[in-house]
N, C-alpha and C. Protein backbone atom coordinates (compact mmCIF):
# COMPACT_ATOMS: atom_id res chain seq x y z
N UNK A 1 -22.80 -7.11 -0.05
CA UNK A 1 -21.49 -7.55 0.41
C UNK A 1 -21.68 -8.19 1.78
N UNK A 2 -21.00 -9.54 1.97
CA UNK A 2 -21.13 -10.02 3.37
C UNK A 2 -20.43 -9.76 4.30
N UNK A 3 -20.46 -9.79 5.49
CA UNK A 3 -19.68 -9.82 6.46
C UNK A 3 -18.00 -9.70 6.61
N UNK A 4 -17.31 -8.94 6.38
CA UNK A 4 -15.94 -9.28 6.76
C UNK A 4 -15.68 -9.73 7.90
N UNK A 5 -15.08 -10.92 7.88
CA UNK A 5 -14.71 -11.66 9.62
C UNK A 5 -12.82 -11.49 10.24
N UNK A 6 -12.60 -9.90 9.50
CA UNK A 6 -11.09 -9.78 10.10
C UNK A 6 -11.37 -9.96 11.58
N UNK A 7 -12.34 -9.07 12.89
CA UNK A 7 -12.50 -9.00 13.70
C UNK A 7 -13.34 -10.17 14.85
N UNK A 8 -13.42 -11.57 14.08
CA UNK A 8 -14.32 -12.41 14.54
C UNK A 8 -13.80 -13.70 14.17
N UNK A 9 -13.17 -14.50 15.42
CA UNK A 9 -13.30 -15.80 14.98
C UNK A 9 -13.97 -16.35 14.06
N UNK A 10 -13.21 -17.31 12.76
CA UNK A 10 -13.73 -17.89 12.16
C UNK A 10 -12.85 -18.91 11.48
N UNK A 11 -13.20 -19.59 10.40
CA UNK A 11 -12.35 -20.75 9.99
C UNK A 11 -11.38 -19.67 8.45
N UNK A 12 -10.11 -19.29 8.81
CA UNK A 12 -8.89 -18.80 7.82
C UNK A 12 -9.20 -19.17 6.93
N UNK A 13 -8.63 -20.65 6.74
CA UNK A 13 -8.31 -21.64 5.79
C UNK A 13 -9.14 -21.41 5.09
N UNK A 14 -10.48 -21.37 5.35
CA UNK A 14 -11.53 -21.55 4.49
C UNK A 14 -11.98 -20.39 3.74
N UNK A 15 -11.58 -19.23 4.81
CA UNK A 15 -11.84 -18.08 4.01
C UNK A 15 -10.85 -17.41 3.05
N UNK A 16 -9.53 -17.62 3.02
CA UNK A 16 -8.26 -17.43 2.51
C UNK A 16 -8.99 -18.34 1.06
N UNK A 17 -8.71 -19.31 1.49
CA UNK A 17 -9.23 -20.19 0.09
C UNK A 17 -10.66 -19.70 -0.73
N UNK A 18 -11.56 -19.39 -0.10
CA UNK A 18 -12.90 -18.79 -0.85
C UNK A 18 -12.15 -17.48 -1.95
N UNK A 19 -11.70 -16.79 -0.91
CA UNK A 19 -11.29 -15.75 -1.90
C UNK A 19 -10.27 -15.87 -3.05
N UNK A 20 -9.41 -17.16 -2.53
CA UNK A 20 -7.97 -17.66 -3.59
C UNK A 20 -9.03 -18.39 -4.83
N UNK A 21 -9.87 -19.27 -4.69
CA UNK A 21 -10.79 -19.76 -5.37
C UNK A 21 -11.65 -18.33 -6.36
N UNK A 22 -12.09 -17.44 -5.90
CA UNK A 22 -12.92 -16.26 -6.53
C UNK A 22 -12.02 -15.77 -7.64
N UNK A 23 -10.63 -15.52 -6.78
CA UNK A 23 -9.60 -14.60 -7.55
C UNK A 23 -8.97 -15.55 -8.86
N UNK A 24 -8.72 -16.90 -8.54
CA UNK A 24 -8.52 -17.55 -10.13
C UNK A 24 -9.80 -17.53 -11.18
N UNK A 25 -10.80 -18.12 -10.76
CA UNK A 25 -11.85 -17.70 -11.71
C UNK A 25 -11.73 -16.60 -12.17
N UNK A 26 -11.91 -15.37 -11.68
CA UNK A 26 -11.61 -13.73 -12.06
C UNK A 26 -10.92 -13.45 -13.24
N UNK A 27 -9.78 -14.16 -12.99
CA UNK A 27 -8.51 -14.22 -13.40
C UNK A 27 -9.04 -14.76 -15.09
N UNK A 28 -9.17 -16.05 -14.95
CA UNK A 28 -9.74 -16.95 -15.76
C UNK A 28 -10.95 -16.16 -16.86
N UNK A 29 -11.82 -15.68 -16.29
CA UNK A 29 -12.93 -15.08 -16.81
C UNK A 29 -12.48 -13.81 -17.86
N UNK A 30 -11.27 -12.96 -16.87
CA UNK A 30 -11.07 -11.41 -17.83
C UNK A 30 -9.58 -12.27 -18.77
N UNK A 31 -9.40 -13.27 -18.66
CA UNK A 31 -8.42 -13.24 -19.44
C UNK A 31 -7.02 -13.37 -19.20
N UNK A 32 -6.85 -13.04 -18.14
CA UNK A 32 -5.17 -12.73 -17.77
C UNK A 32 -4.82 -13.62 -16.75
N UNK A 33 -3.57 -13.52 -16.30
CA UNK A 33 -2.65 -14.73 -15.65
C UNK A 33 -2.65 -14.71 -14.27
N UNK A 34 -2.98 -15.70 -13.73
CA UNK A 34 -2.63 -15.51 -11.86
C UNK A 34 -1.49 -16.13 -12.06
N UNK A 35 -0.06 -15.73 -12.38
CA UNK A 35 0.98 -15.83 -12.92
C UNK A 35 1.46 -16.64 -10.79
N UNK A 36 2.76 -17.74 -10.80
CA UNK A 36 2.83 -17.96 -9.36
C UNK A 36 3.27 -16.81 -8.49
N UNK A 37 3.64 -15.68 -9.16
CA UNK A 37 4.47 -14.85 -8.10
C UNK A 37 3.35 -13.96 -7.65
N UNK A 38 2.16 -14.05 -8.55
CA UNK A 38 0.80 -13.15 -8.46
C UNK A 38 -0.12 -14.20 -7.38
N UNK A 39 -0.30 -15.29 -7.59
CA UNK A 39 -0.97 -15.94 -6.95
C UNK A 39 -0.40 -16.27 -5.29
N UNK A 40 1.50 -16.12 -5.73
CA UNK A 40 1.73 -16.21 -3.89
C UNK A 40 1.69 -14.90 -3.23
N UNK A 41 1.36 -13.56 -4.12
CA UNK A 41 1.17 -12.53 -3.18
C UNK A 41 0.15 -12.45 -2.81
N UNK A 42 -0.48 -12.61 -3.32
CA UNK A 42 -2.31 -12.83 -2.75
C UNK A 42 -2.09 -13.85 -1.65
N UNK A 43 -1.79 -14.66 -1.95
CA UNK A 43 -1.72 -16.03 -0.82
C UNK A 43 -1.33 -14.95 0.56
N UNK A 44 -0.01 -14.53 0.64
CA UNK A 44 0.29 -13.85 1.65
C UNK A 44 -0.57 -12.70 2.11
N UNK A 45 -0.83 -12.37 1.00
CA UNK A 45 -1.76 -11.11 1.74
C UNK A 45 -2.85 -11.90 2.27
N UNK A 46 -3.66 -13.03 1.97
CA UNK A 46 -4.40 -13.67 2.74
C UNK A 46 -4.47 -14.51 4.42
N UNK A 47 -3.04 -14.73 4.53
CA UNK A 47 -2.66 -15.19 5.23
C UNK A 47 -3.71 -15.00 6.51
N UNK A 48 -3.48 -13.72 6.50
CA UNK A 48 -3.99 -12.63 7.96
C UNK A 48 -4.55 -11.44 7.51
N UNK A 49 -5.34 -11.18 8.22
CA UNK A 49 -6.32 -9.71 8.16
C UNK A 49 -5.73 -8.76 8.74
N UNK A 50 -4.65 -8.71 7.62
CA UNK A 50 -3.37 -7.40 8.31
C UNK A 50 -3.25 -6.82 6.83
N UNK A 51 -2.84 -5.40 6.81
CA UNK A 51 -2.27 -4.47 5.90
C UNK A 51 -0.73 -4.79 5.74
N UNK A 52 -0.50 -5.53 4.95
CA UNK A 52 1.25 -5.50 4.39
C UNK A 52 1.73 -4.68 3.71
N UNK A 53 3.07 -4.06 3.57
CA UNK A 53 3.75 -3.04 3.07
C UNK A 53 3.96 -3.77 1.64
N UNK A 54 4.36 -3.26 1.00
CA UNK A 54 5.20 -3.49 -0.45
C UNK A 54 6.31 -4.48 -0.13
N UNK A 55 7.68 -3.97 0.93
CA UNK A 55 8.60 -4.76 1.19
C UNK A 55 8.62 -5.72 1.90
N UNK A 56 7.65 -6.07 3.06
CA UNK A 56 7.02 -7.29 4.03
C UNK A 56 6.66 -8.51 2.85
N UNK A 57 6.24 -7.83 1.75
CA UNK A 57 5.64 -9.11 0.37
C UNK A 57 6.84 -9.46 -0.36
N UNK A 58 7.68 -8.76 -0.13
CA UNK A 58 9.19 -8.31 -0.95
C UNK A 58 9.81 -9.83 -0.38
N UNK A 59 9.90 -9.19 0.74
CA UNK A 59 10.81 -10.36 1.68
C UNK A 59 10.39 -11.85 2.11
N UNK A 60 9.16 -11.71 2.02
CA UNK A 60 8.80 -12.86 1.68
C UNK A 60 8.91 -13.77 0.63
N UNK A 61 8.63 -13.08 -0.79
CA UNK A 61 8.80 -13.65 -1.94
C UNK A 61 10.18 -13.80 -1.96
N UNK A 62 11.21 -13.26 -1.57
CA UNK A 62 12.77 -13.17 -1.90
C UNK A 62 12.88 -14.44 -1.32
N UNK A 63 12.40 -15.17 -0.05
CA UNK A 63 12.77 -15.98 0.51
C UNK A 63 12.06 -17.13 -0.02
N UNK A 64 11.10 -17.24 -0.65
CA UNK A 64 10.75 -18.09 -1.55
C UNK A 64 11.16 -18.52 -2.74
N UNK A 65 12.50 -17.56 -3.36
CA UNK A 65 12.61 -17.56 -4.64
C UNK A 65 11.97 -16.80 -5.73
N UNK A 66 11.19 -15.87 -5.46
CA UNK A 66 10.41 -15.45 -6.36
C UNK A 66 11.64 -13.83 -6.73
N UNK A 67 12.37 -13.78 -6.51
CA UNK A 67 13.42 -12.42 -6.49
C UNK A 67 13.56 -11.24 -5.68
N UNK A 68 14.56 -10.36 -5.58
CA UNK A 68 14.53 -9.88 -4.70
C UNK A 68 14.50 -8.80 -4.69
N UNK A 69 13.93 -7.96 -6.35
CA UNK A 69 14.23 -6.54 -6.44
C UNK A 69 12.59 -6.07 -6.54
N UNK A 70 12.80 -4.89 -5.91
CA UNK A 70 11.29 -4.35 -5.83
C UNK A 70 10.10 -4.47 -6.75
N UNK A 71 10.35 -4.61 -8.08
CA UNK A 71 9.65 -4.64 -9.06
C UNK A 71 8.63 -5.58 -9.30
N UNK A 72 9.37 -7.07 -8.17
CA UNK A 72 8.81 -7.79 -8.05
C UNK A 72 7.63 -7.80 -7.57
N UNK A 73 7.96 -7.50 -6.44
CA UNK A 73 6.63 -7.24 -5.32
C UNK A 73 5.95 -6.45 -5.99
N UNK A 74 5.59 -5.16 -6.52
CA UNK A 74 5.19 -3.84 -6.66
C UNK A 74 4.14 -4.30 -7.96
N UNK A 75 5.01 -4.80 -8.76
CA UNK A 75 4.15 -5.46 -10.00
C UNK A 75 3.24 -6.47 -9.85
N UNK A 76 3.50 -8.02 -8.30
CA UNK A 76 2.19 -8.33 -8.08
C UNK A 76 0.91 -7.61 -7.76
N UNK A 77 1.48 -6.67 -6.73
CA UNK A 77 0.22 -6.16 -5.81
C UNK A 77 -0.52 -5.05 -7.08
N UNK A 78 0.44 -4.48 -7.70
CA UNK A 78 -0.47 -3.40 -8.70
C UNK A 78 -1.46 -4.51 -9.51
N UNK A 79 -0.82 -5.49 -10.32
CA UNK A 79 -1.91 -6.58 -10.76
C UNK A 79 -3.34 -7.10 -10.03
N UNK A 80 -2.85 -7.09 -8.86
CA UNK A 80 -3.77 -7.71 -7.48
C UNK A 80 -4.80 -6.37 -7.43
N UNK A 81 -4.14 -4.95 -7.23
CA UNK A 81 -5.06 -3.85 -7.20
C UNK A 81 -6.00 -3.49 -8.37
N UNK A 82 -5.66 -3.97 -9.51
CA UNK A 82 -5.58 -3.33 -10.89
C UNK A 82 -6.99 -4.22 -10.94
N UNK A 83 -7.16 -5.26 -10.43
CA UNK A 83 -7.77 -6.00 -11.30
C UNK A 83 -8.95 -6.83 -9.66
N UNK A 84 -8.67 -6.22 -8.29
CA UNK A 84 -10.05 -5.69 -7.49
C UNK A 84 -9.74 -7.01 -6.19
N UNK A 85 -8.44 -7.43 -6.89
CA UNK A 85 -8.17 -8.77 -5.73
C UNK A 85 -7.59 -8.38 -4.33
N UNK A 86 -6.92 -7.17 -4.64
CA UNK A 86 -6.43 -6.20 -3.13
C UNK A 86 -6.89 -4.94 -3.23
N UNK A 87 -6.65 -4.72 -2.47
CA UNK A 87 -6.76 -2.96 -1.95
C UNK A 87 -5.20 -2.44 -1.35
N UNK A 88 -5.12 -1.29 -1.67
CA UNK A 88 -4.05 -0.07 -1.35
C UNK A 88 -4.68 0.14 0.02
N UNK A 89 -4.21 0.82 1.23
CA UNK A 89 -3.90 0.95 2.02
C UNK A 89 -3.64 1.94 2.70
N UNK A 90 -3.92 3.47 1.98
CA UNK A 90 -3.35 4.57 2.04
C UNK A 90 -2.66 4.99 3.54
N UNK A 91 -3.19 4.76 4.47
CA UNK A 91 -2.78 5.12 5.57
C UNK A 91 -1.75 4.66 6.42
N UNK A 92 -1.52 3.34 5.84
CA UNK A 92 -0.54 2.39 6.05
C UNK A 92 0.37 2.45 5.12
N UNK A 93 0.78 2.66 3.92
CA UNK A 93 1.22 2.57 2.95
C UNK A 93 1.23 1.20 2.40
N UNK A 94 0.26 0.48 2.54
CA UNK A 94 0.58 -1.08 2.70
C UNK A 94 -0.83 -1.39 1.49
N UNK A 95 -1.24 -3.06 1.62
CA UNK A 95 -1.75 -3.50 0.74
C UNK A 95 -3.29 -5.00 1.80
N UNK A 96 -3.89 -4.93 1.17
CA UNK A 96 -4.88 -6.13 1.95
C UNK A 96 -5.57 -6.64 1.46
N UNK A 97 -5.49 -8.07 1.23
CA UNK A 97 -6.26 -8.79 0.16
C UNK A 97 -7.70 -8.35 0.12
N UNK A 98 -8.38 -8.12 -1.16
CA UNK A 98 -9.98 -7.78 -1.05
C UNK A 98 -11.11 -8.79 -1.00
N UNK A 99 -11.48 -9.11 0.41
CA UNK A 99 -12.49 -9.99 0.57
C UNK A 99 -13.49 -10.13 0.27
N UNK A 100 -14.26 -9.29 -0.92
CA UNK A 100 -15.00 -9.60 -1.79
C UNK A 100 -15.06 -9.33 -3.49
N UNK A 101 -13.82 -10.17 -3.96
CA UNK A 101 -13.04 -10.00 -5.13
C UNK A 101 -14.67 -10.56 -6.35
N UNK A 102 -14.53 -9.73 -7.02
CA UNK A 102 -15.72 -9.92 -8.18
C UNK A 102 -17.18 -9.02 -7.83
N UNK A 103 -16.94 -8.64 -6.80
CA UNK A 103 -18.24 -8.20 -6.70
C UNK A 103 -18.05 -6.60 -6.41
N UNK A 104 -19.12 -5.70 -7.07
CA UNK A 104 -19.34 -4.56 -7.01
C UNK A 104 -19.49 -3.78 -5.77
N UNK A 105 -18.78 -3.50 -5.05
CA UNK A 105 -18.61 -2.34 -3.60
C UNK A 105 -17.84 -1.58 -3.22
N UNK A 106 -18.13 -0.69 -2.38
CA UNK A 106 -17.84 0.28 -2.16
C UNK A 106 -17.59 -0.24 -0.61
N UNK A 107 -16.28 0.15 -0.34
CA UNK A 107 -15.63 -0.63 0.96
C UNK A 107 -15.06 0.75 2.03
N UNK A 108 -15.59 0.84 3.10
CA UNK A 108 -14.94 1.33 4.20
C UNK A 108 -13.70 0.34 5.18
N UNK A 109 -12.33 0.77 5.18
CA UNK A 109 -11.35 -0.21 5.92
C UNK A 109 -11.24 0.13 7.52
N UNK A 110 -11.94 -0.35 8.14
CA UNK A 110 -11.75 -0.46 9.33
C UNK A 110 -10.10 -0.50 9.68
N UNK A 111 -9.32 -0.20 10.68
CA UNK A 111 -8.11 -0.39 10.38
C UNK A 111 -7.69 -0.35 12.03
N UNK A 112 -7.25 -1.37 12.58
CA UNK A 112 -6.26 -0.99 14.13
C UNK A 112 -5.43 -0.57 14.03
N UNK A 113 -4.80 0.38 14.36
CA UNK A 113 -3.90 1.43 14.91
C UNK A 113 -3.00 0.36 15.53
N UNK A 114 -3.31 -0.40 16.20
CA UNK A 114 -2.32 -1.65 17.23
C UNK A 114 -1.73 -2.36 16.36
N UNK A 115 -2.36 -3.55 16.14
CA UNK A 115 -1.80 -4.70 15.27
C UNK A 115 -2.21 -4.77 13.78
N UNK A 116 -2.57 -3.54 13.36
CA UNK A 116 -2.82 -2.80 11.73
C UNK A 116 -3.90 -4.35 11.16
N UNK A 117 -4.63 -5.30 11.59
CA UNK A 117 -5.61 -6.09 11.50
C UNK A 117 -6.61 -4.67 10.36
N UNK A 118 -7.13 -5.62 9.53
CA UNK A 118 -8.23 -4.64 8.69
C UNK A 118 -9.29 -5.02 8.34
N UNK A 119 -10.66 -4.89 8.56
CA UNK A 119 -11.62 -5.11 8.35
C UNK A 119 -12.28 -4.46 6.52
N UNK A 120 -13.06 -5.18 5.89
CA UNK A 120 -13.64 -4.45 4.89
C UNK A 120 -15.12 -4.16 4.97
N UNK A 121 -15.70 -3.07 5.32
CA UNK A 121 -17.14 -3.38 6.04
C UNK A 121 -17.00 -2.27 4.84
N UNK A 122 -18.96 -2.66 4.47
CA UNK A 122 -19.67 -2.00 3.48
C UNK A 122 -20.15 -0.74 4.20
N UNK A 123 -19.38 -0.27 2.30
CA UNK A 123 -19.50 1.52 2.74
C UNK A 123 -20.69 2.36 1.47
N UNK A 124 -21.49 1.28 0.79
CA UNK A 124 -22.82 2.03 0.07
C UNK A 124 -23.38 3.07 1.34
N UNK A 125 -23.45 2.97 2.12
CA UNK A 125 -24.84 4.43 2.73
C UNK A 125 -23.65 5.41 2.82
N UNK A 126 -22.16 5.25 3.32
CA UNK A 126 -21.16 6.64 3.59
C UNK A 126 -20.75 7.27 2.31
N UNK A 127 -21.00 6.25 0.72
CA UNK A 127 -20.82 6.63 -0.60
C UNK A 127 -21.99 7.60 -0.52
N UNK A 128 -23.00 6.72 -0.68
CA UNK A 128 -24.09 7.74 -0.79
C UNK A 128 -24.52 9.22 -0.62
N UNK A 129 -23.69 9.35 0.52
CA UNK A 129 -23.67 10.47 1.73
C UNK A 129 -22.78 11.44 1.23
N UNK A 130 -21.51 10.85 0.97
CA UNK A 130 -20.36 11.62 0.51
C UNK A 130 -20.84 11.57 -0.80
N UNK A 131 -21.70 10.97 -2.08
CA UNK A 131 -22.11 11.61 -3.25
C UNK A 131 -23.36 12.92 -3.00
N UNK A 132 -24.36 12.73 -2.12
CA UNK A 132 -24.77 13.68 -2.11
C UNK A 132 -24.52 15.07 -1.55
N UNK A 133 -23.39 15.24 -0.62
CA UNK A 133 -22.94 16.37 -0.19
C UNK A 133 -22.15 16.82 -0.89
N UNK A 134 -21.18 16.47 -2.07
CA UNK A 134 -20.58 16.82 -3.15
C UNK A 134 -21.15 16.93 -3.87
N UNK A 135 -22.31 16.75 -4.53
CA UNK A 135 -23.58 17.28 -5.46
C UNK A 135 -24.51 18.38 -5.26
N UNK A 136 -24.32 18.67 -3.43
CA UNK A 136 -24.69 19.92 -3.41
C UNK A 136 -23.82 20.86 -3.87
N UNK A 137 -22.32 20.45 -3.75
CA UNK A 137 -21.26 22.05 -3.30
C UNK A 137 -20.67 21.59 -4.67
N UNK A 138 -21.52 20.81 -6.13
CA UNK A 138 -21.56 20.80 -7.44
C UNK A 138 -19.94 19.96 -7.81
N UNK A 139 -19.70 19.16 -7.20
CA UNK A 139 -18.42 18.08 -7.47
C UNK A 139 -19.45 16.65 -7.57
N UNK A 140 -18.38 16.24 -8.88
CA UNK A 140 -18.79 15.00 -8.75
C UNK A 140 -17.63 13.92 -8.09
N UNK A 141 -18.18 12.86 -7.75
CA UNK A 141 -16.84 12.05 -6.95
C UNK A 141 -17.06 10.79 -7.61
N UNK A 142 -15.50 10.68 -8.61
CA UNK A 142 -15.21 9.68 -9.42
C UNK A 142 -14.92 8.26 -8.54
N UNK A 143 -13.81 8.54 -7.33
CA UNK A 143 -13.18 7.54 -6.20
C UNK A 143 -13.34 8.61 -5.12
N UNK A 144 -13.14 7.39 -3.91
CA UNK A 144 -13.30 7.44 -2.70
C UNK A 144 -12.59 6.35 -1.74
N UNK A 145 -11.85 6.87 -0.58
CA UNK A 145 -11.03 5.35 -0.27
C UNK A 145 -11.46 5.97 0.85
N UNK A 146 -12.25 4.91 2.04
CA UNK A 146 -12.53 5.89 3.08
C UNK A 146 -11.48 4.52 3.99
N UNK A 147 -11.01 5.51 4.92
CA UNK A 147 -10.43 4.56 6.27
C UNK A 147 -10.41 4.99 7.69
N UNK A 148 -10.91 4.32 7.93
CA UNK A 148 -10.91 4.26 9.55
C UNK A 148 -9.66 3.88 10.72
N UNK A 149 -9.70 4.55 11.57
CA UNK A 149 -8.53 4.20 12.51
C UNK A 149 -8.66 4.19 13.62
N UNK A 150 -8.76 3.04 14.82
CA UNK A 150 -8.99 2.93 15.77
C UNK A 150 -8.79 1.73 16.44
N UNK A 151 -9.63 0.79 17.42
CA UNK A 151 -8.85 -0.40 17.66
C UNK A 151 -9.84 -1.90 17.95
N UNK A 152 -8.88 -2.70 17.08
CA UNK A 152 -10.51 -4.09 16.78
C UNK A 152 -10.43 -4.06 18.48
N UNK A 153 -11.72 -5.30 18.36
CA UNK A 153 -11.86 -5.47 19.51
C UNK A 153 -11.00 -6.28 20.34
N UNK A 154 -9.61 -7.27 20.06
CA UNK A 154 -8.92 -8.22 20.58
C UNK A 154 -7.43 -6.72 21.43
N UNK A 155 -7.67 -5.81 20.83
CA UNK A 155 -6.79 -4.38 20.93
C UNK A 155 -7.28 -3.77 22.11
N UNK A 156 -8.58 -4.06 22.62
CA UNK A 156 -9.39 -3.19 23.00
C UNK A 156 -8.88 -3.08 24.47
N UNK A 157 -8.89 -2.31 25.01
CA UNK A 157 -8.25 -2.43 26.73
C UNK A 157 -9.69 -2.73 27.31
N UNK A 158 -9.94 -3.90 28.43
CA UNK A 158 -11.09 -4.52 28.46
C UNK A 158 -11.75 -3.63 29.81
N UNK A 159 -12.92 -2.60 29.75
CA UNK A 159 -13.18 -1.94 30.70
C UNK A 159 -13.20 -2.41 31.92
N UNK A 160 -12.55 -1.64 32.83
CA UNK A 160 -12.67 -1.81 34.58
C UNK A 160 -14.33 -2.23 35.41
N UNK A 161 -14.29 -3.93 35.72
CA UNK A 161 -15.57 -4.03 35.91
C UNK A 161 -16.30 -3.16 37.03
N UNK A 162 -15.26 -2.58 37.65
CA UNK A 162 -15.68 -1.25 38.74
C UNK A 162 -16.46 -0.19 38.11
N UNK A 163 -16.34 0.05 36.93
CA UNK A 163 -16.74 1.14 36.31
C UNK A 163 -17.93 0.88 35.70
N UNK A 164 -18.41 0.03 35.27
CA UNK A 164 -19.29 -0.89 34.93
C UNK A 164 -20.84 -1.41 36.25
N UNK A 165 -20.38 -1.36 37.13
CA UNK A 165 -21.24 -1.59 38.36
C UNK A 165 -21.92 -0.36 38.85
């Protein structure tokens, strides 16, 4: 898995689109529809490397035309989850496009506490870790959603160069 660049200047456009590009193929490949109300929630969730709620996608789509009753929203993003193009959010109650849609990983979410910005950094060695310490105490672990909470670096209060000297 490469790099997530929530926390690092880089070119959006291009990366919004890599993944909008991955997720129709996907789409294309298993069969099923990036239907427009599916394809503009993804869009939005791409927008920004932020965790959106259910109703933030709600209100958006309402104002687009796409309708205005929950079912709406709830039924893109479960499609979007269902099928590896977003991620759930647990801590947020919210949703974040998955920046490496098609490919096999195991994702730790970095997450700011400030401006809820989310990183997807590879979590194979903390799987690993958390499969073998549950194989001692004889559990097996089907899922795992690990998240982190703390603050990117644009959040960061920038240390006192006094303190530093």
């Amino acid at each position: 898995m490469s790099h997530d660049p929530a926390f690092a200047p880089h070119d959006h456009a291009h990366c919004a689109g890599d993944v909008l590009a991955r997720a129709e193929a996907i789409s294309a490949e298993r069969g099923v529809r990036l239907t427009p109300v599916r394809r503009r929630t993804l869009e939005i969730l791409l927008e920004h490397h932020r965790a959106l709620g259910a109703y933030d996608v709600l209100d958006r789509l309402a104002t687009e035309g796409f309708g205005k009753q929950p079912p709406v929203a709830y039924r893109a993003l479960d499609f979007l989850v269902e099928h590896g193009l977003a991620h759930r959010i647990n801590r947020l109650n919210a949703f974040t496009a998955c920046m490496h849609p098609g490919e096999t990983h195991s994702a730790a979410f970095l997450i700011c506490r400030t401006c809820h910005a989310v990183a997807e950094a590879p979590a194979a060695r903390i799987r690993t870790a958390l499969e073998a310490t549950a194989s001692e105490l004889g559990f097996k672990v089907e899922r795992a959603n690990v998240e982190a909470l703390g603050l990117c670096p644009a959040c960061q209060t920038p240390a006192d160069p006094q303190v530093q000297a």
